[in-house]
PDB file of N, CA and C in Angstrom:
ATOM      1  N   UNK A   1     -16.332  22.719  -1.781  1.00  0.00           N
ATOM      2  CA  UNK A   1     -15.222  22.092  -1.082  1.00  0.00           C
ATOM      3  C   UNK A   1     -14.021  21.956  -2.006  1.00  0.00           C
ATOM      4  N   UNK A   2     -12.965  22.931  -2.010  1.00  0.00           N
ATOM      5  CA  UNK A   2     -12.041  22.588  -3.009  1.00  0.00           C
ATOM      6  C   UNK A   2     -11.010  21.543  -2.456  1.00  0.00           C
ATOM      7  N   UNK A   3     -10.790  21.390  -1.228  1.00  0.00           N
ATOM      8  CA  UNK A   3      -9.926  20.770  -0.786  1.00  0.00           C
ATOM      9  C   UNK A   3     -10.232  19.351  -0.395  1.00  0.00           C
ATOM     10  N   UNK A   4     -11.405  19.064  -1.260  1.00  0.00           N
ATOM     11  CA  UNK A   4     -11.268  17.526  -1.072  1.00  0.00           C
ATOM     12  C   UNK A   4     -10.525  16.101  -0.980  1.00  0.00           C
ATOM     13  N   UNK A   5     -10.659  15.785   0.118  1.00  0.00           N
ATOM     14  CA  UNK A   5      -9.545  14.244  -0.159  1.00  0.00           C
ATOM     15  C   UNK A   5     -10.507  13.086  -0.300  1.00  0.00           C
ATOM     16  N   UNK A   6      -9.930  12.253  -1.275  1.00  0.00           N
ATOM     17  CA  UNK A   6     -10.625  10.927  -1.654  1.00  0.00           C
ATOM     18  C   UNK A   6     -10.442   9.748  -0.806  1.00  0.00           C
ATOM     19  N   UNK A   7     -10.896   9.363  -0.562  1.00  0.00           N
ATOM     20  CA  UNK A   7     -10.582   7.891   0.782  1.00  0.00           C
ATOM     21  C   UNK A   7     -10.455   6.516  -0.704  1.00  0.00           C
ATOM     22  N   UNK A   8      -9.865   5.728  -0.404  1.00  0.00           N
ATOM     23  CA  UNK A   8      -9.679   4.650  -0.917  1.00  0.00           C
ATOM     24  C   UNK A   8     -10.071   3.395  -0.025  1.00  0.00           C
ATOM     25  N   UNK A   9     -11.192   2.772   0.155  1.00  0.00           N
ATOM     26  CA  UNK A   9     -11.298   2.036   0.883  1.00  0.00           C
ATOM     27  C   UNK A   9     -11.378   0.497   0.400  1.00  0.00           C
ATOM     28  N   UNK A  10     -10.501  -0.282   1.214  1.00  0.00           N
ATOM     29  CA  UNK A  10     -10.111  -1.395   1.023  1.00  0.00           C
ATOM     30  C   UNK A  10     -11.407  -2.713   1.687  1.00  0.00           C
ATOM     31  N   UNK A  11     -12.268  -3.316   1.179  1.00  0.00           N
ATOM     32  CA  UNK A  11     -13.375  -4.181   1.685  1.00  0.00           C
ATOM     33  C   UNK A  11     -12.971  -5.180   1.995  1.00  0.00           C
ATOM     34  N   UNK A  12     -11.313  -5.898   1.579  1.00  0.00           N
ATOM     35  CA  UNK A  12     -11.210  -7.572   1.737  1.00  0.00           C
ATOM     36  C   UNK A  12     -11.039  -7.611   3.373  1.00  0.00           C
ATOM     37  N   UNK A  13     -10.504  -8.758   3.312  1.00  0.00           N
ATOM     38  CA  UNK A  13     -10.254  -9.458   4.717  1.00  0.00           C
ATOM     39  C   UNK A  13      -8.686  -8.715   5.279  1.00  0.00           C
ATOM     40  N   UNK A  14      -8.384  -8.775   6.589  1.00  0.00           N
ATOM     41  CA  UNK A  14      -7.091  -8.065   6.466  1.00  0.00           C
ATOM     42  C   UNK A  14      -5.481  -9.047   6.065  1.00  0.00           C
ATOM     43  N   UNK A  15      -6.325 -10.500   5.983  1.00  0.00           N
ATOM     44  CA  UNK A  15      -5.226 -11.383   5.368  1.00  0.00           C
ATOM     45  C   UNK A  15      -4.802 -10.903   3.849  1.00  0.00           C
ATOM     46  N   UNK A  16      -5.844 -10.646   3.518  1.00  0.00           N
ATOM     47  CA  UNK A  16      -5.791 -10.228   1.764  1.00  0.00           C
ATOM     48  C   UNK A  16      -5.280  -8.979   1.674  1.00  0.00           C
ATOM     49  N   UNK A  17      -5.813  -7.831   2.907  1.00  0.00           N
ATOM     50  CA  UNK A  17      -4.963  -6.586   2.805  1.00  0.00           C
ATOM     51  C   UNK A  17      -3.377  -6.714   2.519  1.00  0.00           C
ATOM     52  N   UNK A  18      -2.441  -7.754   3.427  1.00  0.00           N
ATOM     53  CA  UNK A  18      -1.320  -7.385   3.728  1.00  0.00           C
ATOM     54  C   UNK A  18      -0.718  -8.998   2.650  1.00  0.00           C
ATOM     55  N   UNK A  19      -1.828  -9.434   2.060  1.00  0.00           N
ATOM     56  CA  UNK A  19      -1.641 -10.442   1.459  1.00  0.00           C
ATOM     57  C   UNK A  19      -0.588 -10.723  -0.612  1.00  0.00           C
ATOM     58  N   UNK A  20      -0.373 -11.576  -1.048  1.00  0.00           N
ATOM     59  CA  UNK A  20      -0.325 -11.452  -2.435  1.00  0.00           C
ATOM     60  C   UNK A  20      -0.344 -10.380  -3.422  1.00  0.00           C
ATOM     61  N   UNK A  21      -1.764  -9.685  -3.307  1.00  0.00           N
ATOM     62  CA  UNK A  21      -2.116  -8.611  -4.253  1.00  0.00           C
ATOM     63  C   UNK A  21      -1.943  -7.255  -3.725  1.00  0.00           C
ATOM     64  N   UNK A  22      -1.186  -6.926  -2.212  1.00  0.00           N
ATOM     65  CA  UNK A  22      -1.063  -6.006  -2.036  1.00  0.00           C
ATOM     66  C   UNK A  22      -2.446  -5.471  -1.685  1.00  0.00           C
ATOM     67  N   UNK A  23      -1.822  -3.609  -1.439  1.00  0.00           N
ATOM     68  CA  UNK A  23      -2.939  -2.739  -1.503  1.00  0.00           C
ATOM     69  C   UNK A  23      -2.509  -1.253  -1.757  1.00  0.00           C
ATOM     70  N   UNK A  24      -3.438  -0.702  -1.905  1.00  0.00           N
ATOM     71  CA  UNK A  24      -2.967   0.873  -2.474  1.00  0.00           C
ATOM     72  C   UNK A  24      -2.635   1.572  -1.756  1.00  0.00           C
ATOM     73  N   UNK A  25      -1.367   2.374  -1.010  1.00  0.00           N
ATOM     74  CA  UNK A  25      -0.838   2.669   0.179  1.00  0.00           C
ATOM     75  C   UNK A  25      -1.811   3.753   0.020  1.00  0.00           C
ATOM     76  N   UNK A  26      -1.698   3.585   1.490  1.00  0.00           N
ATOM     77  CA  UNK A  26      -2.985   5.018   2.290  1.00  0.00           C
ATOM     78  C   UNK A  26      -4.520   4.377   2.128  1.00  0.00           C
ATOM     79  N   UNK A  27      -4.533   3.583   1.904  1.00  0.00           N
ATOM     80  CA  UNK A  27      -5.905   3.218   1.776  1.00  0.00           C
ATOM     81  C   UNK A  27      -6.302   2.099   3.548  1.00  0.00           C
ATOM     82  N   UNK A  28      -7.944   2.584   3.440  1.00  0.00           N
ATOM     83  CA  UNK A  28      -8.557   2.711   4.716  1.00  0.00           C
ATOM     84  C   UNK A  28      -9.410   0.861   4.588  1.00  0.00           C
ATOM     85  N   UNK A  29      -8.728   0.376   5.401  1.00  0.00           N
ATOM     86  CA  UNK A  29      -9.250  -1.562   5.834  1.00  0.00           C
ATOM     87  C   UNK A  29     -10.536  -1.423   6.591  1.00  0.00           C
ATOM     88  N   UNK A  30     -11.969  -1.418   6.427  1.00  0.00           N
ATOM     89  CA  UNK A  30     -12.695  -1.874   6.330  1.00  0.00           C
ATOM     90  C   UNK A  30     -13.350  -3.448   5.787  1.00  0.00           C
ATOM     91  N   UNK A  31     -13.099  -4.551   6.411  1.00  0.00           N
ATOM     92  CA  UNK A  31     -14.117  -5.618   5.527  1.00  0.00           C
ATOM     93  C   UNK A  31     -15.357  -5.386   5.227  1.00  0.00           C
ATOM     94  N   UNK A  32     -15.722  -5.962   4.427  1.00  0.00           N
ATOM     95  CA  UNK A  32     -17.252  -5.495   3.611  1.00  0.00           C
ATOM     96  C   UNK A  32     -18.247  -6.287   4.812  1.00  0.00           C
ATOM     97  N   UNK A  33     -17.590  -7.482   5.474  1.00  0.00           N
ATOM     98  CA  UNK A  33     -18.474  -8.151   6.413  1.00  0.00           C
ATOM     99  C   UNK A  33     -18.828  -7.182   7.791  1.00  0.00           C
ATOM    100  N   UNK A  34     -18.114  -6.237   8.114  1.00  0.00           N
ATOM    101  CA  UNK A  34     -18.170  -5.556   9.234  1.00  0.00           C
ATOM    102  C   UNK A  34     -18.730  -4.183   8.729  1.00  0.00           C
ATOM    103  N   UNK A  35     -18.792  -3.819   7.850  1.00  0.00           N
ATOM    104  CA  UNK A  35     -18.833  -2.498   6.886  1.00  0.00           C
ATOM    105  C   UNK A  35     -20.397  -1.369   7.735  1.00  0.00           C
ATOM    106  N   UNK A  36     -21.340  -2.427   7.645  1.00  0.00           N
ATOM    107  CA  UNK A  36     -22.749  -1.737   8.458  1.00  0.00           C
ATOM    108  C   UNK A  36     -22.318  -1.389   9.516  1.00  0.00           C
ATOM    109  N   UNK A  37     -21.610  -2.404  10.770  1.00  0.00           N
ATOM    110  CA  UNK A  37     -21.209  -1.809  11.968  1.00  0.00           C
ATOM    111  C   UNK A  37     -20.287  -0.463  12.153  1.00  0.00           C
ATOM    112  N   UNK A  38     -19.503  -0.707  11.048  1.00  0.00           N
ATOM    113  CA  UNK A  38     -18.536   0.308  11.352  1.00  0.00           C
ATOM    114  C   UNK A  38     -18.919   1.915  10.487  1.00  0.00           C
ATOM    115  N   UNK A  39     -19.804   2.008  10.152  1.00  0.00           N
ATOM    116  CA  UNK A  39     -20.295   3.064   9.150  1.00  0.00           C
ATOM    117  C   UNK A  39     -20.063   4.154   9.495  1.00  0.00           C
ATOM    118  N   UNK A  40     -20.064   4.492  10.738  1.00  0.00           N
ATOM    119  CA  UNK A  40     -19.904   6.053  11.840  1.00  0.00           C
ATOM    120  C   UNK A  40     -18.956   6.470  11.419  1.00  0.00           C
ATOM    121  N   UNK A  41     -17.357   5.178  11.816  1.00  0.00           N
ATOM    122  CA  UNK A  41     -16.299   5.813  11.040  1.00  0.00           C
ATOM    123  C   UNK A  41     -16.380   6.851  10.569  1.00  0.00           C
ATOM    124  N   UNK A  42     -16.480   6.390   8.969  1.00  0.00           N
ATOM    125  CA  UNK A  42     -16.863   7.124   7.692  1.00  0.00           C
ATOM    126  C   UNK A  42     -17.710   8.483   7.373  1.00  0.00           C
ATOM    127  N   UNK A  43     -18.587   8.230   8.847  1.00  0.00           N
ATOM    128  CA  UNK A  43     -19.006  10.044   8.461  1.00  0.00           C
ATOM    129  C   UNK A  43     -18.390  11.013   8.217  1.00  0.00           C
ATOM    130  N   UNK A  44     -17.067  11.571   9.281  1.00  0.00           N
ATOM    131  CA  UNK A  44     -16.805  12.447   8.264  1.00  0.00           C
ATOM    132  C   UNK A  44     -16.256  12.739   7.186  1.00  0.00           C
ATOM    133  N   UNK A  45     -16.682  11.876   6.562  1.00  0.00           N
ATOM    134  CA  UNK A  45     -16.194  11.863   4.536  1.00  0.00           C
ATOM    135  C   UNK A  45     -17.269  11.878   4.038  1.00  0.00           C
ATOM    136  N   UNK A  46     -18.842  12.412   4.798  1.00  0.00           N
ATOM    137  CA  UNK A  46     -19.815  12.034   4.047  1.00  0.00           C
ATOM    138  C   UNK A  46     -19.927  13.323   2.831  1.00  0.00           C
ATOM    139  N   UNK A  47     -19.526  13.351   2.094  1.00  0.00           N
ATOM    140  CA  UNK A  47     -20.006  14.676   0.715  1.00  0.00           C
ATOM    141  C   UNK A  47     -18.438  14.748  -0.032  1.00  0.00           C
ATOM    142  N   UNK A  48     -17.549  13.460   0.053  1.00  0.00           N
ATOM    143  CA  UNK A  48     -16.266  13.533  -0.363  1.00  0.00           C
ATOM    144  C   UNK A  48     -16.245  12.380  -0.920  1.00  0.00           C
ATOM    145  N   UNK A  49     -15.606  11.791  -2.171  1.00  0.00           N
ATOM    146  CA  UNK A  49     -15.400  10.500  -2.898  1.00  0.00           C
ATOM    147  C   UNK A  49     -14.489   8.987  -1.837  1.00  0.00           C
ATOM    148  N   UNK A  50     -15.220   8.177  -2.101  1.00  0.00           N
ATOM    149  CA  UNK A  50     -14.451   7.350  -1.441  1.00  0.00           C
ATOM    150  C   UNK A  50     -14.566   6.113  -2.142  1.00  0.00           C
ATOM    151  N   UNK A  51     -13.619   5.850  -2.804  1.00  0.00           N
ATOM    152  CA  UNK A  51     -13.174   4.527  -3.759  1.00  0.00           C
ATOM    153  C   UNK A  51     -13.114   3.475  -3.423  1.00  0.00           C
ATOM    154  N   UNK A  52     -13.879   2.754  -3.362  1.00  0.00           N
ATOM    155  CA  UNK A  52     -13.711   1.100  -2.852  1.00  0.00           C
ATOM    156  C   UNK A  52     -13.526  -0.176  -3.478  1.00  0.00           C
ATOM    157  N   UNK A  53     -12.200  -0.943  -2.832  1.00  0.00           N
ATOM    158  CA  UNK A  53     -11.709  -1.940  -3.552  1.00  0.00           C
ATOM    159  C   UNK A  53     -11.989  -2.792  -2.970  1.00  0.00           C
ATOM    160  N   UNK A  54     -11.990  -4.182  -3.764  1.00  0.00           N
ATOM    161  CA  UNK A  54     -11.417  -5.516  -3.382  1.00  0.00           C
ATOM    162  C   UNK A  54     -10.429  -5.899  -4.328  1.00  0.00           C
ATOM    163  N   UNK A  55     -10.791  -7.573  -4.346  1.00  0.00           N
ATOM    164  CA  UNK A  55      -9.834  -8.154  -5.015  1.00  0.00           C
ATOM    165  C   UNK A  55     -10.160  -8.624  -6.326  1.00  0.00           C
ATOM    166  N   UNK A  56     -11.617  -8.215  -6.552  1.00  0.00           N
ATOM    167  CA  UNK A  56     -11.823  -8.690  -8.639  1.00  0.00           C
ATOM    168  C   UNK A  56     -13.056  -7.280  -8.438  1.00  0.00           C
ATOM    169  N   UNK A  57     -13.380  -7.205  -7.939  1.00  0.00           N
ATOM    170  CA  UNK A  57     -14.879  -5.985  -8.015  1.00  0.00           C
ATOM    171  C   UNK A  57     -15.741  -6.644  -7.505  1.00  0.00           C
ATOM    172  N   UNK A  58     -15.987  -7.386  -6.490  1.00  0.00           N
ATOM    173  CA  UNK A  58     -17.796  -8.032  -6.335  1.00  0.00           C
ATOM    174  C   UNK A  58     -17.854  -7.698  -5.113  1.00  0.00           C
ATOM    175  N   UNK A  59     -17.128  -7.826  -4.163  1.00  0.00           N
ATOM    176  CA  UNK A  59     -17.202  -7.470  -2.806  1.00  0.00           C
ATOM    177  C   UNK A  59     -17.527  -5.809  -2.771  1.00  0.00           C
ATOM    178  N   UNK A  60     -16.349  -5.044  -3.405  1.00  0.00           N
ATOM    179  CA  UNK A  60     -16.519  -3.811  -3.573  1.00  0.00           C
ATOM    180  C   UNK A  60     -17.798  -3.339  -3.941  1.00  0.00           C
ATOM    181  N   UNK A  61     -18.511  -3.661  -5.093  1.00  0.00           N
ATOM    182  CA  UNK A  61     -19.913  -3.504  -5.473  1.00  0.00           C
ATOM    183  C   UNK A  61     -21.081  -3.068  -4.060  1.00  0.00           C
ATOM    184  N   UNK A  62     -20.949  -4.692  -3.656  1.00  0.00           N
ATOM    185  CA  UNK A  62     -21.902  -4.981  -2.587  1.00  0.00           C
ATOM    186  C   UNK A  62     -21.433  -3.042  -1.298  1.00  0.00           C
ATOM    187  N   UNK A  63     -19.630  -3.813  -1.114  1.00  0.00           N
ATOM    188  CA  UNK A  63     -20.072  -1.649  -0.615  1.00  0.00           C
ATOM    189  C   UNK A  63     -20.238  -1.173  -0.952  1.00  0.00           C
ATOM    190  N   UNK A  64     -20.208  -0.608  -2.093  1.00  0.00           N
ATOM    191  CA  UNK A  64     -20.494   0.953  -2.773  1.00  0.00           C
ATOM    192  C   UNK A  64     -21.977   0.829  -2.731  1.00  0.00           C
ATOM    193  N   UNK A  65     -22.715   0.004  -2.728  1.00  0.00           N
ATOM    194  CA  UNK A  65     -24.262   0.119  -3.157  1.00  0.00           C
ATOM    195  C   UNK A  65     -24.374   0.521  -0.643  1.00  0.00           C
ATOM    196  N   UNK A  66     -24.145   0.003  -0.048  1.00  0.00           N
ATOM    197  CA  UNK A  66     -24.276   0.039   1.208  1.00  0.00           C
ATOM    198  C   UNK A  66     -23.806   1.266   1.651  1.00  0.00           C
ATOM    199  N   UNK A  67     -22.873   1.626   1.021  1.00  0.00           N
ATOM    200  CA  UNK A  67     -22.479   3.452   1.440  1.00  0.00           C
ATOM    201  C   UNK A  67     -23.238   4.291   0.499  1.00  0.00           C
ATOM    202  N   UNK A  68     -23.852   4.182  -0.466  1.00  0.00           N
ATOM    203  CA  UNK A  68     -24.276   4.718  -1.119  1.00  0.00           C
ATOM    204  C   UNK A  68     -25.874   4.657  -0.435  1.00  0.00           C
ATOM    205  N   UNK A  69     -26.167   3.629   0.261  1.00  0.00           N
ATOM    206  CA  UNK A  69     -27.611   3.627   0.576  1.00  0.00           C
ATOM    207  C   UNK A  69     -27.963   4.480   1.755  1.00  0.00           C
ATOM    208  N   UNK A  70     -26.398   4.849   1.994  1.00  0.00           N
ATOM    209  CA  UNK A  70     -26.107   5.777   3.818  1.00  0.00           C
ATOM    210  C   UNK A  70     -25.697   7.414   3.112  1.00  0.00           C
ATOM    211  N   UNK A  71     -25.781   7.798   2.025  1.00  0.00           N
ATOM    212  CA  UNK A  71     -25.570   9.027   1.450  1.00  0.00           C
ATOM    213  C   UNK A  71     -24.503   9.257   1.417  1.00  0.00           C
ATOM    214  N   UNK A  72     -22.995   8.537   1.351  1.00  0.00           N
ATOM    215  CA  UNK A  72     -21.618   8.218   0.750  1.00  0.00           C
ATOM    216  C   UNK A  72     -21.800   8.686  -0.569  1.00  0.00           C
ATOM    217  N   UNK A  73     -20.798   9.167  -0.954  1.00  0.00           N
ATOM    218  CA  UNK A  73     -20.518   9.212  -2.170  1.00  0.00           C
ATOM    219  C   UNK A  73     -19.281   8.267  -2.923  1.00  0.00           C
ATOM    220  N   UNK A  74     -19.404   6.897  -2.882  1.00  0.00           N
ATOM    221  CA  UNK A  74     -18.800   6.188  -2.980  1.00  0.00           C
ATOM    222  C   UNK A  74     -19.107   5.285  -4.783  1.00  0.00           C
ATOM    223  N   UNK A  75     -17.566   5.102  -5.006  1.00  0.00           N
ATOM    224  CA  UNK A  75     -17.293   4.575  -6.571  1.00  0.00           C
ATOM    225  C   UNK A  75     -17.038   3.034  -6.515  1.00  0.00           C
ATOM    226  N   UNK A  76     -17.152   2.034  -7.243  1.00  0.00           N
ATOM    227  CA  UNK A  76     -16.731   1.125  -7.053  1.00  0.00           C
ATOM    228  C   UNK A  76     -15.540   1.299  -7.789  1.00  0.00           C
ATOM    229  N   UNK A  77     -14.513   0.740  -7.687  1.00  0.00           N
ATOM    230  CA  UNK A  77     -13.345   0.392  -8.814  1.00  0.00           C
ATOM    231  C   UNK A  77     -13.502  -1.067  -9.052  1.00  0.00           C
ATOM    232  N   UNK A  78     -13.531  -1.172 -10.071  1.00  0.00           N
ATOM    233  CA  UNK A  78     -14.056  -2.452 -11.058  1.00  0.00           C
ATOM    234  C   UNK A  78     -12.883  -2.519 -11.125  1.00  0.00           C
ATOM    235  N   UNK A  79     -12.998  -4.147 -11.250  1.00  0.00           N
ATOM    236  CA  UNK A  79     -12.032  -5.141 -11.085  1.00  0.00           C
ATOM    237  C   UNK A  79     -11.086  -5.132 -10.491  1.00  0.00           C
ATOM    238  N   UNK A  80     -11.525  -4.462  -9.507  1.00  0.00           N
ATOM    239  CA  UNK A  80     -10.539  -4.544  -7.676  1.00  0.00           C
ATOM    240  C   UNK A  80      -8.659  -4.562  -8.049  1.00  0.00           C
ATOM    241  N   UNK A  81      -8.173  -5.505  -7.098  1.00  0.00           N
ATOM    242  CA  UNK A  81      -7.020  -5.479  -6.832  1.00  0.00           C
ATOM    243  C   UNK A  81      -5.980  -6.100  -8.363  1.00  0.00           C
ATOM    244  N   UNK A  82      -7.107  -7.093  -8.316  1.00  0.00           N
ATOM    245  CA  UNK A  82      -6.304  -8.104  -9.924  1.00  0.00           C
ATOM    246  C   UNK A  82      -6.244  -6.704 -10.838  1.00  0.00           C
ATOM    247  N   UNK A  83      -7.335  -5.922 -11.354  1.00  0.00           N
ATOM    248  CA  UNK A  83      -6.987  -5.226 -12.464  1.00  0.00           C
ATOM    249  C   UNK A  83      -6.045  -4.130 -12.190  1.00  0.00           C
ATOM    250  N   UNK A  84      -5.923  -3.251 -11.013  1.00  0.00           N
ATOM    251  CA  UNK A  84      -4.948  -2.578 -10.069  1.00  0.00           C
ATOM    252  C   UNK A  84      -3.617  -2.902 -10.840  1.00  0.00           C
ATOM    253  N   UNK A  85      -3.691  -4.228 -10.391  1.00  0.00           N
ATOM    254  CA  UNK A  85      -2.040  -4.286 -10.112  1.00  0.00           C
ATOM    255  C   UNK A  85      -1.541  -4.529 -11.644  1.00  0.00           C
ATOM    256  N   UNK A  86      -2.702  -4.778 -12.509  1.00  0.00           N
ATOM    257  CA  UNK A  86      -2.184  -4.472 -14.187  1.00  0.00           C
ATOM    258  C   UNK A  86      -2.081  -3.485 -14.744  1.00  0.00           C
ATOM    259  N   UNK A  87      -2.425  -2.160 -14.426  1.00  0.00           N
ATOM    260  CA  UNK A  87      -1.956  -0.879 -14.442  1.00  0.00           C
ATOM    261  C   UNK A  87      -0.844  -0.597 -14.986  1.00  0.00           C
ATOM    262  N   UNK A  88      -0.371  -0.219 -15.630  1.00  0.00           N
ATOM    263  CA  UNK A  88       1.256   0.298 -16.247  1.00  0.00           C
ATOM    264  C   UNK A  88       1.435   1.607 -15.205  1.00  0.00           C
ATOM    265  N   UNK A  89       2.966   1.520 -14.291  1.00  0.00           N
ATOM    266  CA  UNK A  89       3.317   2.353 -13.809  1.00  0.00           C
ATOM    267  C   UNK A  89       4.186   3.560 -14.281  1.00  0.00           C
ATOM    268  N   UNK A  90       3.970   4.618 -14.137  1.00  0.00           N
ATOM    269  CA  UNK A  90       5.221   5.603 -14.472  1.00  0.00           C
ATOM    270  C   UNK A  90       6.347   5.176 -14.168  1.00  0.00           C
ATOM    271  N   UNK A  91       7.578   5.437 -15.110  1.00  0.00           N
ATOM    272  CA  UNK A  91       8.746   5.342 -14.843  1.00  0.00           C
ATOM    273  C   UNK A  91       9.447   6.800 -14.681  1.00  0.00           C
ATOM    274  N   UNK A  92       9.093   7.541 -15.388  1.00  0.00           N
ATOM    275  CA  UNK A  92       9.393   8.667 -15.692  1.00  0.00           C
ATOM    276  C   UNK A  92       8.617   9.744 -14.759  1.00  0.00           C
ATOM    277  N   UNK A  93       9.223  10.982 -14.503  1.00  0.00           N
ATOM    278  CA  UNK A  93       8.454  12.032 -14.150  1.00  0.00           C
ATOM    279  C   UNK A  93       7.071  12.555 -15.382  1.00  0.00           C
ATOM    280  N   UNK A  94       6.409  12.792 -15.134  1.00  0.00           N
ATOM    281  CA  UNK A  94       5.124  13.344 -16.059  1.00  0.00           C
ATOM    282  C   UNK A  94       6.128  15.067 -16.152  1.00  0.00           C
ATOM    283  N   UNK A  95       5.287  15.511 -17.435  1.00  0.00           N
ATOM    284  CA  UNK A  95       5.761  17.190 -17.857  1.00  0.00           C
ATOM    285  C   UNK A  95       4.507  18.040 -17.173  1.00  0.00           C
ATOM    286  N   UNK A  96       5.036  18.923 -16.617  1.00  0.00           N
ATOM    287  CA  UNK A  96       3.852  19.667 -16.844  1.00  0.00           C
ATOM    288  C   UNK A  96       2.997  20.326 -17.797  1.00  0.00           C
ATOM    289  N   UNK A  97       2.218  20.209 -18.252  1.00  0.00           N
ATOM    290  CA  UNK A  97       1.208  20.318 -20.017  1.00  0.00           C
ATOM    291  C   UNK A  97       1.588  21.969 -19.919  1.00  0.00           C
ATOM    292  N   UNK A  98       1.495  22.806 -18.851  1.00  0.00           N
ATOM    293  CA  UNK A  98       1.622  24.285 -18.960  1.00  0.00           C
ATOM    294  C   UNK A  98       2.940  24.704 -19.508  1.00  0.00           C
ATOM    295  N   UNK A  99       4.492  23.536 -19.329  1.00  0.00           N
ATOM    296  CA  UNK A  99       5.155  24.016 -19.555  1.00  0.00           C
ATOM    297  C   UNK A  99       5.597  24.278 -21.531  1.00  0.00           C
TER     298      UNK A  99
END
């Protein structure tokens, strides 16, 4: 599959989605409380990465181990939204290394 796309999936509540800490645009609102019901969704991404956040890493955990138990290929991102948003952003364009 070269043309893989990665899903970013968001586990908090949707107060917290649109809340304080933000969220990573394009990323897919799932709560972790509804997460079993809604699993179908997600099939067709089953054999493609799908990154799952919260807001410190613990919620996220609990999904990645629940998509992972459904044959997801799912990552946690540790330390969710708080460590996210400490990230240093580009200011600059990147070079291309070829050039």
């Amino acid at each position: 599959m070269a043309n893989q796309q990665a899903l970013v999936l968001d586990v908090r509540t949707a107060a917290e989605f649109t809340g304080p800490l933000g969220h990573i645009d394009g990323a897919r609102l799932i709560p972790v409380q509804v997460l079993d019901q809604r699993l179908a969704e997600l099939d067709s991404l089953k054999g493609q990465p799908i990154y799952v956040i919260c807001r410190s890493g613990n919620r996220s955990k609990t999904a990645t181990r629940i998509l992972r138990e459904h044959q997801f290929e799912a990552v946690n991102i540790s330390g969710g939204m708080r460590a996210w948003n400490r990230l240093p952003v580009a200011t600059e364009p990147t070079q291309d290394l070829k050039e």
